[in-house]
C-alpha atoms as a PDB file:
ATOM      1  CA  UNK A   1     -24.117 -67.935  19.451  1.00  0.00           C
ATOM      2  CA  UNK A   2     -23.217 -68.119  22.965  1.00  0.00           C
ATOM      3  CA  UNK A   3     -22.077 -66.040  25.709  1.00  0.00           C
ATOM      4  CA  UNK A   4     -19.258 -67.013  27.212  1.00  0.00           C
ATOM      5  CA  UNK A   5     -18.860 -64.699  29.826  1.00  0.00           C
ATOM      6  CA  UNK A   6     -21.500 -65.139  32.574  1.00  0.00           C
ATOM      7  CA  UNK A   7     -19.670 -62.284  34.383  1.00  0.00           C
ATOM      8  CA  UNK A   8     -18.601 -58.770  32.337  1.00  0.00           C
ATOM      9  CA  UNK A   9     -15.077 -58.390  32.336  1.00  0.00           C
ATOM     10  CA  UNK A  10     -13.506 -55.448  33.108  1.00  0.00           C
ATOM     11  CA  UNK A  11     -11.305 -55.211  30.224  1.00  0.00           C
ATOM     12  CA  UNK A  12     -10.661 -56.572  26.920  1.00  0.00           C
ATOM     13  CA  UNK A  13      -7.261 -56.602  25.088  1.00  0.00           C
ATOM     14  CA  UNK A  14      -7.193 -57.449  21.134  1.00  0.00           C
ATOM     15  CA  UNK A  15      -3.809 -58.006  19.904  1.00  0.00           C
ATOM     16  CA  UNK A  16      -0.743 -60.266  21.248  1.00  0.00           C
ATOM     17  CA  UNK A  17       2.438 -58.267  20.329  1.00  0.00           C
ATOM     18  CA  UNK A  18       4.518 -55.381  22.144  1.00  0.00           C
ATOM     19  CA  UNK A  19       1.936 -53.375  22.682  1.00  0.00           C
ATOM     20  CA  UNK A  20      -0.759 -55.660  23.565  1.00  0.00           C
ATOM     21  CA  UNK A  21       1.437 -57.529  25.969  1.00  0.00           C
ATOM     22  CA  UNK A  22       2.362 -54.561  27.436  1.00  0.00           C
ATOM     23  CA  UNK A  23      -1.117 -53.490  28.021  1.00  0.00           C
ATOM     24  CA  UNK A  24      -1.988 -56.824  29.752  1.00  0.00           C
ATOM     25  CA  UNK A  25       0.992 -56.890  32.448  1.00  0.00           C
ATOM     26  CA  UNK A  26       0.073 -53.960  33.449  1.00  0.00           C
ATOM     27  CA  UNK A  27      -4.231 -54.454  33.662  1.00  0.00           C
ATOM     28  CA  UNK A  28      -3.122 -57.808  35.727  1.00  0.00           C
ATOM     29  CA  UNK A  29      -1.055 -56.521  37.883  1.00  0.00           C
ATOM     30  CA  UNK A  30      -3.994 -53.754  38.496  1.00  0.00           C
ATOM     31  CA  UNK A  31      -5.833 -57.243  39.614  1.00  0.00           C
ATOM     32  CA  UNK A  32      -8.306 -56.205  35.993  1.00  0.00           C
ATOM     33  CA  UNK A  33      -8.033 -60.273  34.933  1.00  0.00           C
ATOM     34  CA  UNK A  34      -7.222 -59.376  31.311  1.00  0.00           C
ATOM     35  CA  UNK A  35      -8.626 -61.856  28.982  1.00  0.00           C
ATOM     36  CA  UNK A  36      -6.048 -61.305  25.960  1.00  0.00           C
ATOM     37  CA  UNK A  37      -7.232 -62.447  22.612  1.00  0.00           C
ATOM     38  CA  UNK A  38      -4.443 -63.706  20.203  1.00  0.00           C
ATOM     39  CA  UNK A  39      -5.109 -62.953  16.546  1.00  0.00           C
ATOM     40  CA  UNK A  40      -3.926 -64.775  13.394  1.00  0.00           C
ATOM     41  CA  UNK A  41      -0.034 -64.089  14.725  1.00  0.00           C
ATOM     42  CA  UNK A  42       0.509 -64.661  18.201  1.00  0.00           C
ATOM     43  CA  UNK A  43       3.142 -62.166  19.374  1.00  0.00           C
ATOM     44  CA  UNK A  44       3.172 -60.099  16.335  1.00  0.00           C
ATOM     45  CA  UNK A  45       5.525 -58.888  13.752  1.00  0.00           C
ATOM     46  CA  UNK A  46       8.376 -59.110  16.573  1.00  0.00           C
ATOM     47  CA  UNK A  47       7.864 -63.775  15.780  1.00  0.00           C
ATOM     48  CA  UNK A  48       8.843 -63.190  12.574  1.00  0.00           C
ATOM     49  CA  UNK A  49      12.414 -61.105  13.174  1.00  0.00           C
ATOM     50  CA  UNK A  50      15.347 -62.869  14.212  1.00  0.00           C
ATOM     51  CA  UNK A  51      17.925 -61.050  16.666  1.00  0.00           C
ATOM     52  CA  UNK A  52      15.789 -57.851  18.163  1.00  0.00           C
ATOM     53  CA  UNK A  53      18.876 -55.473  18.859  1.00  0.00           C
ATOM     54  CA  UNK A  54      17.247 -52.331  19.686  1.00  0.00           C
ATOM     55  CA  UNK A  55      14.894 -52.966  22.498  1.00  0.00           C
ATOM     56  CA  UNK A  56      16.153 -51.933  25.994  1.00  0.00           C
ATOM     57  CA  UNK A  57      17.170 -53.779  28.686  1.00  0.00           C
ATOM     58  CA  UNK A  58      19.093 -57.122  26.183  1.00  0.00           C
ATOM     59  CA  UNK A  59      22.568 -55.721  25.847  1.00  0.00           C
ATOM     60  CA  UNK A  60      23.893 -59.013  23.070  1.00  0.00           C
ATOM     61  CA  UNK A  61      20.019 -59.233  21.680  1.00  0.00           C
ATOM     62  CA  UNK A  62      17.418 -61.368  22.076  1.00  0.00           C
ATOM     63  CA  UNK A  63      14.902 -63.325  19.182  1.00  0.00           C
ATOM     64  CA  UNK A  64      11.850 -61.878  18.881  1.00  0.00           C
ATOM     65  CA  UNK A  65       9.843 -64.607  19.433  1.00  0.00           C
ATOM     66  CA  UNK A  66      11.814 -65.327  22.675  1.00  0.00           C
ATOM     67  CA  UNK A  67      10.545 -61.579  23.586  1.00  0.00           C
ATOM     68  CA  UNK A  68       7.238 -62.276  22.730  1.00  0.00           C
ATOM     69  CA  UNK A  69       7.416 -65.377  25.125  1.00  0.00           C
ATOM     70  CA  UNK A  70       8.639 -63.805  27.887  1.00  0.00           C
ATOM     71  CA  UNK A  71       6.340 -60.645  27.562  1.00  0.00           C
ATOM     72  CA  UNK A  72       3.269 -63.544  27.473  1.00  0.00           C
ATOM     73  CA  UNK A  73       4.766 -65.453  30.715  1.00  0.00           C
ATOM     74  CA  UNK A  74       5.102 -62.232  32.298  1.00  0.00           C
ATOM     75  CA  UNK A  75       1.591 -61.475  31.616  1.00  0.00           C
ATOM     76  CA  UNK A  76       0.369 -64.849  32.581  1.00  0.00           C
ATOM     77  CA  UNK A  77       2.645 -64.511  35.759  1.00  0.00           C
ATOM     78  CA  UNK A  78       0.493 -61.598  36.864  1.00  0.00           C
ATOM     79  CA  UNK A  79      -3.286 -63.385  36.042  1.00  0.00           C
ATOM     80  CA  UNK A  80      -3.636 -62.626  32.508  1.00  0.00           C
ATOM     81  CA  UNK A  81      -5.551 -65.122  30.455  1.00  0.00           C
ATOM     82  CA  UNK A  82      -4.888 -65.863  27.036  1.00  0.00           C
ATOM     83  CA  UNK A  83      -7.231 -66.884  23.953  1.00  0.00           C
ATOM     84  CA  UNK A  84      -6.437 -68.291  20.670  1.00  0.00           C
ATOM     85  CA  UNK A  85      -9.069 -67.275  18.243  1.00  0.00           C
ATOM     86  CA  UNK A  86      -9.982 -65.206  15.121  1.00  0.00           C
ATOM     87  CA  UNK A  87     -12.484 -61.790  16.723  1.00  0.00           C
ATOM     88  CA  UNK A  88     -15.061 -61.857  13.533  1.00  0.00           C
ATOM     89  CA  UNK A  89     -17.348 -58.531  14.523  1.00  0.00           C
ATOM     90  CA  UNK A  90     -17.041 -56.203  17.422  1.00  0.00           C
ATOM     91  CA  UNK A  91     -19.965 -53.989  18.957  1.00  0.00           C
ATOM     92  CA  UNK A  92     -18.871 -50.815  20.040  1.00  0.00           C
ATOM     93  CA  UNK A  93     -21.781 -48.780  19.940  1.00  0.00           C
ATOM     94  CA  UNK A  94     -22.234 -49.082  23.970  1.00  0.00           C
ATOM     95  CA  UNK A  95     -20.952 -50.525  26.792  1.00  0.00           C
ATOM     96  CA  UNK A  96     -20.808 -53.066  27.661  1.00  0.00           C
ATOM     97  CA  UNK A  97     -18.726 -54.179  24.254  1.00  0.00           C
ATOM     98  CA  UNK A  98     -19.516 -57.320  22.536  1.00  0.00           C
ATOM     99  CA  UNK A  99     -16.494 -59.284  21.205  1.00  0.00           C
ATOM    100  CA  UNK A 100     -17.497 -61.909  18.455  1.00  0.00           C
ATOM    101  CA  UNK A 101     -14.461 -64.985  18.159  1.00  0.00           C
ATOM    102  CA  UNK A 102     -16.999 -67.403  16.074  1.00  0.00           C
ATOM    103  CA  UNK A 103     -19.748 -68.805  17.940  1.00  0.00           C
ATOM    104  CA  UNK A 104     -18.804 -67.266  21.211  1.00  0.00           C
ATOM    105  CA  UNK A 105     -19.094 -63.743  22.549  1.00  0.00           C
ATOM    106  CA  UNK A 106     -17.290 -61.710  24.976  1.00  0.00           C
ATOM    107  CA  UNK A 107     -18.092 -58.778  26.791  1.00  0.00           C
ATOM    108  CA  UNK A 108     -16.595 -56.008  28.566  1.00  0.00           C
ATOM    109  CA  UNK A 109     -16.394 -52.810  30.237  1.00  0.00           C
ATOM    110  CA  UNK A 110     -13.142 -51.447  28.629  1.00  0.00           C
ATOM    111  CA  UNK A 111     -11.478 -52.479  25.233  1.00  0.00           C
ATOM    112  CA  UNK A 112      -7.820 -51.844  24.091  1.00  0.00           C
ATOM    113  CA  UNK A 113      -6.869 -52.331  20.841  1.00  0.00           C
ATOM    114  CA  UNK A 114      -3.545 -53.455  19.758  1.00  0.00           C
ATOM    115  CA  UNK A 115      -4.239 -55.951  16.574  1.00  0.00           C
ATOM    116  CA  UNK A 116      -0.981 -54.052  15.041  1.00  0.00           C
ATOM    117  CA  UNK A 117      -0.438 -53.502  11.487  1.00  0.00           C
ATOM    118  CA  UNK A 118       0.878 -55.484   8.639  1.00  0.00           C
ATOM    119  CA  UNK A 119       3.413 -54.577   6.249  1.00  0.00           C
ATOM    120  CA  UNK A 120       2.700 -54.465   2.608  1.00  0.00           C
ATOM    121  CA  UNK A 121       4.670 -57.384   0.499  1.00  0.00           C
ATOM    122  CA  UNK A 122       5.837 -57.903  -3.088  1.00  0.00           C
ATOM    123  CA  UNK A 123       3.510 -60.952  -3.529  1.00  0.00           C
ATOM    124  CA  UNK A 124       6.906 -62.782  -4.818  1.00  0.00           C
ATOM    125  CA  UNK A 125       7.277 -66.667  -4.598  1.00  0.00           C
ATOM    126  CA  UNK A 126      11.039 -66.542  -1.841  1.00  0.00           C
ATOM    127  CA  UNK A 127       9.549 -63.734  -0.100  1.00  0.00           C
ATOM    128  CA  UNK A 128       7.921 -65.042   3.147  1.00  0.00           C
ATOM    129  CA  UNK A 129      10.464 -67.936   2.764  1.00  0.00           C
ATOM    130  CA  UNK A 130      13.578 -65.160   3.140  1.00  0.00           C
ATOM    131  CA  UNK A 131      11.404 -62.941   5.959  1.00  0.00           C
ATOM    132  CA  UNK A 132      14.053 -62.319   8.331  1.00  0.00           C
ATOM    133  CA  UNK A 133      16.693 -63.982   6.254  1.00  0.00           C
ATOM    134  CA  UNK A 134      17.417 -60.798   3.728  1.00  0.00           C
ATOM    135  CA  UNK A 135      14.146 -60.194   3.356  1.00  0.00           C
ATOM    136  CA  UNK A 136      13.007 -56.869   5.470  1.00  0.00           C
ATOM    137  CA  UNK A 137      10.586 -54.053   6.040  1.00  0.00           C
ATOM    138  CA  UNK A 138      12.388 -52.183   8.599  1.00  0.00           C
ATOM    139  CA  UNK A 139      15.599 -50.510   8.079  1.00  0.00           C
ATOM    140  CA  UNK A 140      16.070 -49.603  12.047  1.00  0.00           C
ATOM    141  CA  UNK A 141      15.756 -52.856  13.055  1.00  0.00           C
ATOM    142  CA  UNK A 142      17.220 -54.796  11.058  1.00  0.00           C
ATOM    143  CA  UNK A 143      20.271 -52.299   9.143  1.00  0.00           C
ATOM    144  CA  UNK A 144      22.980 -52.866  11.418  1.00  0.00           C
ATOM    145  CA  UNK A 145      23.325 -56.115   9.968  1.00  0.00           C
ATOM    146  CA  UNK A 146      24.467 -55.163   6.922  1.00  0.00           C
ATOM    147  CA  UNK A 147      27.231 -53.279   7.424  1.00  0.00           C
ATOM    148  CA  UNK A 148      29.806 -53.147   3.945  1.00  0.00           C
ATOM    149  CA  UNK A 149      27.387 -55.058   2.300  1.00  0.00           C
ATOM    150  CA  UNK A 150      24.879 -54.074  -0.808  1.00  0.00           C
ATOM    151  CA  UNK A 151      20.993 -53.988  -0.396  1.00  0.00           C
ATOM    152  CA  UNK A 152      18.111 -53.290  -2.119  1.00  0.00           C
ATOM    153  CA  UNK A 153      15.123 -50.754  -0.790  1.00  0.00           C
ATOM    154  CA  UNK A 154      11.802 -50.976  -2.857  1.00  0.00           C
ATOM    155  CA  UNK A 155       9.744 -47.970  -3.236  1.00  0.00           C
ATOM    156  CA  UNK A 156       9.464 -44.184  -3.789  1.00  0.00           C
ATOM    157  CA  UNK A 157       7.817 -42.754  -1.147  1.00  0.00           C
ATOM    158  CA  UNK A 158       9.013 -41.442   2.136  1.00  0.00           C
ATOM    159  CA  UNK A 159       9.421 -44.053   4.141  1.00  0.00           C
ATOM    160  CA  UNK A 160      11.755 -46.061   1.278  1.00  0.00           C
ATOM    161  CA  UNK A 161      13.791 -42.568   0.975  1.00  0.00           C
ATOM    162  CA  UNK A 162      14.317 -42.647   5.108  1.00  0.00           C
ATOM    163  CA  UNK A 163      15.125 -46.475   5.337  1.00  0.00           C
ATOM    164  CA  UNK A 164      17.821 -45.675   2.268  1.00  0.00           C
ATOM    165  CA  UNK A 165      19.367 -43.502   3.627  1.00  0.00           C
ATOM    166  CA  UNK A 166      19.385 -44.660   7.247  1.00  0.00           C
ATOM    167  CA  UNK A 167      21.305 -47.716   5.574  1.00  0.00           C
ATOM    168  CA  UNK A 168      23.857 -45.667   3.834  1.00  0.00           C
ATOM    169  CA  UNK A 169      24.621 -45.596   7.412  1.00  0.00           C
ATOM    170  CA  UNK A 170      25.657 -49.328   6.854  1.00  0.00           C
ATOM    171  CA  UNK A 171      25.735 -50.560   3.949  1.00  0.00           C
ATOM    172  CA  UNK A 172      28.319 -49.597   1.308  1.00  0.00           C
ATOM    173  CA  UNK A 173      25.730 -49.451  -1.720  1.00  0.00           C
ATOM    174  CA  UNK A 174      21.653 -49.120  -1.565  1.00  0.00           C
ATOM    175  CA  UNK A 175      20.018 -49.487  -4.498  1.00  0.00           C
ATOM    176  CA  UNK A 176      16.277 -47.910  -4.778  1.00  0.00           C
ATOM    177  CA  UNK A 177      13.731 -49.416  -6.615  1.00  0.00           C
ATOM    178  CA  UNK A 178      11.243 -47.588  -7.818  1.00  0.00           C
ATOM    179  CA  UNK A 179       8.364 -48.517 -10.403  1.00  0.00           C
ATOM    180  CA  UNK A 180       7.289 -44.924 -11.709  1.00  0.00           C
ATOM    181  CA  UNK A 181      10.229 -42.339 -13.255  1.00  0.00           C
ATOM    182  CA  UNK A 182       9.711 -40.184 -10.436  1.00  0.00           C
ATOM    183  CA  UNK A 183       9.515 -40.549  -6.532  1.00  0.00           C
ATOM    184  CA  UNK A 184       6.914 -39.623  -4.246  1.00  0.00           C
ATOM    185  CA  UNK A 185       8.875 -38.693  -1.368  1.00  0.00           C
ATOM    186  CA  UNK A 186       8.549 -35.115   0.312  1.00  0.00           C
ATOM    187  CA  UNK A 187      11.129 -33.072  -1.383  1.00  0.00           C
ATOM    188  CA  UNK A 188      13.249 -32.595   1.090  1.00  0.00           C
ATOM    189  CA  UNK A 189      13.924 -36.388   1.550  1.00  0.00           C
ATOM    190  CA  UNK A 190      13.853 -36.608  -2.102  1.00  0.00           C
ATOM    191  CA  UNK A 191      16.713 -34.123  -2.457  1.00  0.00           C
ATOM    192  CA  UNK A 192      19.015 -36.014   0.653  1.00  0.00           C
ATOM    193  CA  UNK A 193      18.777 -39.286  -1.330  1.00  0.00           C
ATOM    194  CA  UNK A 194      19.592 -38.052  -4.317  1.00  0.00           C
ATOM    195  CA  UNK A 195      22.376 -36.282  -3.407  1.00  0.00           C
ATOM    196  CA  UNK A 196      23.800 -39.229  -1.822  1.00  0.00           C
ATOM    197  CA  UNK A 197      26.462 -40.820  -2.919  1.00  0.00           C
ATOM    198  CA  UNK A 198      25.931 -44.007  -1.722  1.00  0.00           C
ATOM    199  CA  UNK A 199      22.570 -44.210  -2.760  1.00  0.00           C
ATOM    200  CA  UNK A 200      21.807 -45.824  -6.769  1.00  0.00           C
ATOM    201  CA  UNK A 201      18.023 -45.192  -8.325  1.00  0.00           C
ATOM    202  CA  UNK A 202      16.525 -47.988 -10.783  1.00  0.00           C
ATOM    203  CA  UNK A 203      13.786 -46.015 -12.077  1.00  0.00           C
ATOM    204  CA  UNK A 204      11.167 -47.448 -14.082  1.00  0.00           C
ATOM    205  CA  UNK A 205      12.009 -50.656 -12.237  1.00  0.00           C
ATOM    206  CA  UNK A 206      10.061 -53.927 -10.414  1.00  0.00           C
ATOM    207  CA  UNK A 207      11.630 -56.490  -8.749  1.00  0.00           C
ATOM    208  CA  UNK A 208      10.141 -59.425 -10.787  1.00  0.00           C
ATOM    209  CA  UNK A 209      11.829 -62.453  -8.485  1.00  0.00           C
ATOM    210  CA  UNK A 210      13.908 -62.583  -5.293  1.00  0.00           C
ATOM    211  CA  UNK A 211      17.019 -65.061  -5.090  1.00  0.00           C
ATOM    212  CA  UNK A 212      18.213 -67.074  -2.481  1.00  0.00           C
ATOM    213  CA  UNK A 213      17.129 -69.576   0.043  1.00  0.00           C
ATOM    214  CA  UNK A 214      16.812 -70.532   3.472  1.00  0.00           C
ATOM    215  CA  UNK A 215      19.996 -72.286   3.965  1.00  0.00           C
ATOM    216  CA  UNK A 216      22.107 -69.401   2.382  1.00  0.00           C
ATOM    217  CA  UNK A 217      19.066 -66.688   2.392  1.00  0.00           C
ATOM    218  CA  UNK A 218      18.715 -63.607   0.105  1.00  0.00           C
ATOM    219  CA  UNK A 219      21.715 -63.484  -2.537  1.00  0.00           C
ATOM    220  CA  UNK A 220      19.806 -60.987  -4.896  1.00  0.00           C
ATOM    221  CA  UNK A 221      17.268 -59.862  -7.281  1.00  0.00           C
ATOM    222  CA  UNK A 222      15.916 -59.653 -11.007  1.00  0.00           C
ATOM    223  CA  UNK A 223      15.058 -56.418 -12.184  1.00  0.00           C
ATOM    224  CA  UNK A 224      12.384 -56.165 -14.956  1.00  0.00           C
ATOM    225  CA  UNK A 225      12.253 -52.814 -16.399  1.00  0.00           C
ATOM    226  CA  UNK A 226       8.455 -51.867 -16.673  1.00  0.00           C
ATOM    227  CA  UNK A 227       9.408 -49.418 -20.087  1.00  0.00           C
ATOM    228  CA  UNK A 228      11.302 -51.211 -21.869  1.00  0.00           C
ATOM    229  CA  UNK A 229      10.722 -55.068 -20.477  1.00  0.00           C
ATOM    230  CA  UNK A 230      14.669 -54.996 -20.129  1.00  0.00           C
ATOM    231  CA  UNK A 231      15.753 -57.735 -17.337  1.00  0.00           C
ATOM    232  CA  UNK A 232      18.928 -57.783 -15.036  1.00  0.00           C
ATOM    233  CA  UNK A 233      20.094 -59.556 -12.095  1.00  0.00           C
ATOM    234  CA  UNK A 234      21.130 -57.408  -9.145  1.00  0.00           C
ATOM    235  CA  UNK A 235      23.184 -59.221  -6.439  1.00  0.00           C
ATOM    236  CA  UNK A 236      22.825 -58.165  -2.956  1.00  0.00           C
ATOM    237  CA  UNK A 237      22.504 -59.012   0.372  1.00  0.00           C
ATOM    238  CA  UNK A 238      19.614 -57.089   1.559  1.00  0.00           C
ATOM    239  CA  UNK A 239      16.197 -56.454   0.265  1.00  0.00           C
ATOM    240  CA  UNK A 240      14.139 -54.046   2.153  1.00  0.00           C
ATOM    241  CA  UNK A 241      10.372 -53.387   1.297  1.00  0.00           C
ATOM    242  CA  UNK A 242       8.939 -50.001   2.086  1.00  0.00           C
ATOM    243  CA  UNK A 243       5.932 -49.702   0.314  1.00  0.00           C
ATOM    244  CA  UNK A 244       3.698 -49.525   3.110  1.00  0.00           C
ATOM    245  CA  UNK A 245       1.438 -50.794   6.184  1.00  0.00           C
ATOM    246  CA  UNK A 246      -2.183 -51.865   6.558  1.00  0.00           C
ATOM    247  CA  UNK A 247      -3.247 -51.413   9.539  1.00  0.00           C
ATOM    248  CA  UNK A 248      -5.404 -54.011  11.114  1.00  0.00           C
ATOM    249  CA  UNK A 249      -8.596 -52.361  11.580  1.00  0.00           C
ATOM    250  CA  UNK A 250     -11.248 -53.576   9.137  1.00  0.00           C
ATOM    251  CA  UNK A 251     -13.201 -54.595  12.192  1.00  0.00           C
ATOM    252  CA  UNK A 252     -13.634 -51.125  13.236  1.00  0.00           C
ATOM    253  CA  UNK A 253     -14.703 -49.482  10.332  1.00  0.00           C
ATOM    254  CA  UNK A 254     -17.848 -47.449  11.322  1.00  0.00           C
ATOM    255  CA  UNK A 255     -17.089 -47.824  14.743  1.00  0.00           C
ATOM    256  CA  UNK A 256     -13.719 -46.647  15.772  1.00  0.00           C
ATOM    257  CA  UNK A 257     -12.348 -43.114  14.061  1.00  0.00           C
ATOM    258  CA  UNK A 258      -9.894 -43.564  11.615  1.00  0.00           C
ATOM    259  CA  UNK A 259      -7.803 -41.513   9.518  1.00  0.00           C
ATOM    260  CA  UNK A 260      -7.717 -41.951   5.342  1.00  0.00           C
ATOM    261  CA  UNK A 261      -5.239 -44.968   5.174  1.00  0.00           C
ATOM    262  CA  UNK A 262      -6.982 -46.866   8.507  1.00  0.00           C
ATOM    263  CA  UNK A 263      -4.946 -45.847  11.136  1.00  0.00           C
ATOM    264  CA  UNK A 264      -7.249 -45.599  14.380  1.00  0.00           C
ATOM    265  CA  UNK A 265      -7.526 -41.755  15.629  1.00  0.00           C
ATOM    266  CA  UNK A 266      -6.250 -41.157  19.341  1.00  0.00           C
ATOM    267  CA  UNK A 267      -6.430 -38.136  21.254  1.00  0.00           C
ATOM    268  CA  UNK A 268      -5.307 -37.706  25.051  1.00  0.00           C
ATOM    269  CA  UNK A 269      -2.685 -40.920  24.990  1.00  0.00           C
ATOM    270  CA  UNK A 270      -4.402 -43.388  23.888  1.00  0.00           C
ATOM    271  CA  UNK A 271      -8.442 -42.671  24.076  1.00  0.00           C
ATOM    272  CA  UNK A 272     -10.334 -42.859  20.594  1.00  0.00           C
ATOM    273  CA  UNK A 273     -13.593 -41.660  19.930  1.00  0.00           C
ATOM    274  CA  UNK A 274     -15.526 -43.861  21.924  1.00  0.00           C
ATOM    275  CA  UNK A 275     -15.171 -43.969  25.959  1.00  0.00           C
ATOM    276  CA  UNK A 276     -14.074 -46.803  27.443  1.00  0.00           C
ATOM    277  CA  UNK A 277     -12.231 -47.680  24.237  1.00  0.00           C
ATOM    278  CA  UNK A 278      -8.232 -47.540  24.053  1.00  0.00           C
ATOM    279  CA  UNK A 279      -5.687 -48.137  21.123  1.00  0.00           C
ATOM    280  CA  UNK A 280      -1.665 -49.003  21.192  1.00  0.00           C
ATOM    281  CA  UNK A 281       0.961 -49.697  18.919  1.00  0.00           C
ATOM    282  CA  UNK A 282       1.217 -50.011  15.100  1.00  0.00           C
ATOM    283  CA  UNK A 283      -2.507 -49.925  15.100  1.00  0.00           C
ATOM    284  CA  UNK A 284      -2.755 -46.283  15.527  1.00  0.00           C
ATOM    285  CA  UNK A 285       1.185 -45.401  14.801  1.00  0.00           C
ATOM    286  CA  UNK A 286       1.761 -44.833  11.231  1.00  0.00           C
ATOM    287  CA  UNK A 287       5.443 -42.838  11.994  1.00  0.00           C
ATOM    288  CA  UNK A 288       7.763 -45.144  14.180  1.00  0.00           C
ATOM    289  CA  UNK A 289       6.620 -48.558  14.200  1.00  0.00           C
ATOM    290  CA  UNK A 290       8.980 -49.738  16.737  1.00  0.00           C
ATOM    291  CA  UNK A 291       8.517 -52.251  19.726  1.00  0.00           C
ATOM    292  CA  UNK A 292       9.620 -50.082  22.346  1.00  0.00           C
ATOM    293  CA  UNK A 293       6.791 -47.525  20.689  1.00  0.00           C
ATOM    294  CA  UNK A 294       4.303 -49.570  21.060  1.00  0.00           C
ATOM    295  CA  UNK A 295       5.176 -51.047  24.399  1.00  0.00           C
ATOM    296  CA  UNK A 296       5.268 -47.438  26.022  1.00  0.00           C
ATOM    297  CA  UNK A 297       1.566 -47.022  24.502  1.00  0.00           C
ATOM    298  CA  UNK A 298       0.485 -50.262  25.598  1.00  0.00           C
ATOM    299  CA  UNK A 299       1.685 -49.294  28.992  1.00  0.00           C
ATOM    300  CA  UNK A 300      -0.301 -46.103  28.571  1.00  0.00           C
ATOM    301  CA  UNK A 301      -3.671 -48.040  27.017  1.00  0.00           C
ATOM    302  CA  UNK A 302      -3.324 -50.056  30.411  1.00  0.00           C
ATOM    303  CA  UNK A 303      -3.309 -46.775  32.534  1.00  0.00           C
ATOM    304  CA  UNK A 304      -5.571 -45.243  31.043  1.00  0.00           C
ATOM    305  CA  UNK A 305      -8.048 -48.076  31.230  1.00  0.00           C
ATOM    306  CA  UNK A 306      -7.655 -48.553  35.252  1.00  0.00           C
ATOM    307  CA  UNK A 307      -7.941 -45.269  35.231  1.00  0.00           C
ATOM    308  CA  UNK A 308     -11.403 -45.465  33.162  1.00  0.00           C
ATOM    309  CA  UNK A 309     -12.549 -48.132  35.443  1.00  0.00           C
ATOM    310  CA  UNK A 310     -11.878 -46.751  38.543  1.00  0.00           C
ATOM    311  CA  UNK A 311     -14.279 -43.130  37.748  1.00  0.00           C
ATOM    312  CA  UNK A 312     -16.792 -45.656  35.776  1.00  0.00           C
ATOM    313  CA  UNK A 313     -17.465 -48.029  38.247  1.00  0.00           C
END
């Protein structure tokens, strides 16, 4: 094991995407010399959307991994310096924090955490293959493009019932798929789908394969219902999975505060339970999951951190 900092840095930044890029144009230009540590997916979920439509500032668009780019040069404009490399173990118990990336270790004074969340997949052979070609887990961003067109939403809980119905918005028919004969969702959204016209329920149902392919992308499903082992085909243009998000926190279990799904606990902006220790974006955002979110809290992690530094020194 070896130390590769002879000098403690001042701050540490885990995490590549909005948020984390966010949080290290703003420590550089505060002259803090972020050291930003890329995880497994430089940049994000943002690298694997196409056109980004909803982030200020890009009035026809822009690709999300051309945001990510830009956000990184920015960064690196400003004396941000970048890593590649897996963080194995962190030790948070005092300062100054340890970061483990293999045999190296880095230390620091101040830690922001922005390692994002992941969504929850079917597991289906097409599925990666179609990400971003039909293949969704966010209705906001990616609804728009489906105006007049059928697409499929998979899952019972709340967040499937709010991404249906935002694309009723859109889309001429949305078909939920749900695996149990009831849905989980809060009543009230319960009662808004259901009551929509636009909206059609498969109870009962899995989606046991996804059509298409990258050339033409998604062009539908098969249906497999789990009662009666019944299969259909279901043509459609969309396919939108809401069944959840992991955050990406396992190396702060113990450490960091968390709430019951893994979703760090902050308080005060951005400050969780341990001083000197800030988190931004999907990491501790379980509600809107949007770049522009989890810019604005990277922005605020990077505040709050001069801040921290400056009464700390």
């Amino acid at each position: 094991m070896q130390n590769k900092d002879k000098e403690i840095r001042d701050v540490i930044i885990l995490g590549s995407g909005p948020a984390g890029l966010t949080a290290a144009i703003y420590t550089a230009r505060a002259n803090l010399e972020p050291l930003v540590i890329h995880g497994a997916q430089p940049g994000g979920q943002l690298t694997t959307t196409t056109l980004v439509e909803n982030y200020p500032g890009f009035a026809e668009g822009i690709d999300g991994p051309v945001l990510m780019e830009e956000m990184e040069k920015q960064a690196r404009r400003f004396g941000a310096l970048f890593l590649a490399g897996e963080v194995t173990q962190v030790k948070l118990q005092k300062a100054p924090f340890e970061i483990y990336t293999g045999d190296d270790i880095y230390r620091c004074r101040a830690l922001i955490i922005a390692t994002g969340a992941s969504p929850r997949l079917l597991g289906l052979p097409n599925e990666k293959e179609l990400y971003g070609k039909g293949v969704s887990v966010c209705a906001t961003c990616d609804g728009f493009f489906y105006r007049d067109k059928e697409v499929a939403v998979v899952g019972g809980g709340d967040t499937a019932m709010e991404e249906a119905t935002f694309l009723t918005r859109f889309a001429k028919k949305v078909h939920v798929i749900h695996r149990r004969d009831a849905l989980r969702a809060s009543p009230a959204l319960q009662e808004r789908a259901l009551a929509n016209p636009k909206i059609a329920l498969h109870w009962d149902t899995v989606v046991s394969a996804i059509r298409g392919d990258k050339q033409h992308g998604l062009t539908g499903v098969r249906l497999k219902n789990v009662a009666n082992g019944k299969e259909e085909e279901l043509p459609c243009d969309g396919l939108f999975v809401a069944i959840g998000h992991l955050p990406n926190t396992t190396l702060f279990t113990g450490q960091v505060e968390m709430e019951e799904r893994g979703y760090l606990l902050t308080g005060h902006g951005t400050e969780t339970n341990i001083r000197g220790v800030f988190a931004a974006g999907d990491v501790q955002d379980p509600h809107f999951r949007q770049a522009i979110t989890a810019a604005a809290s990277g922005c605020m992690a990077a505040i709050q951190t001069e801040r921290f530094l400056e009464e700390n020194q």
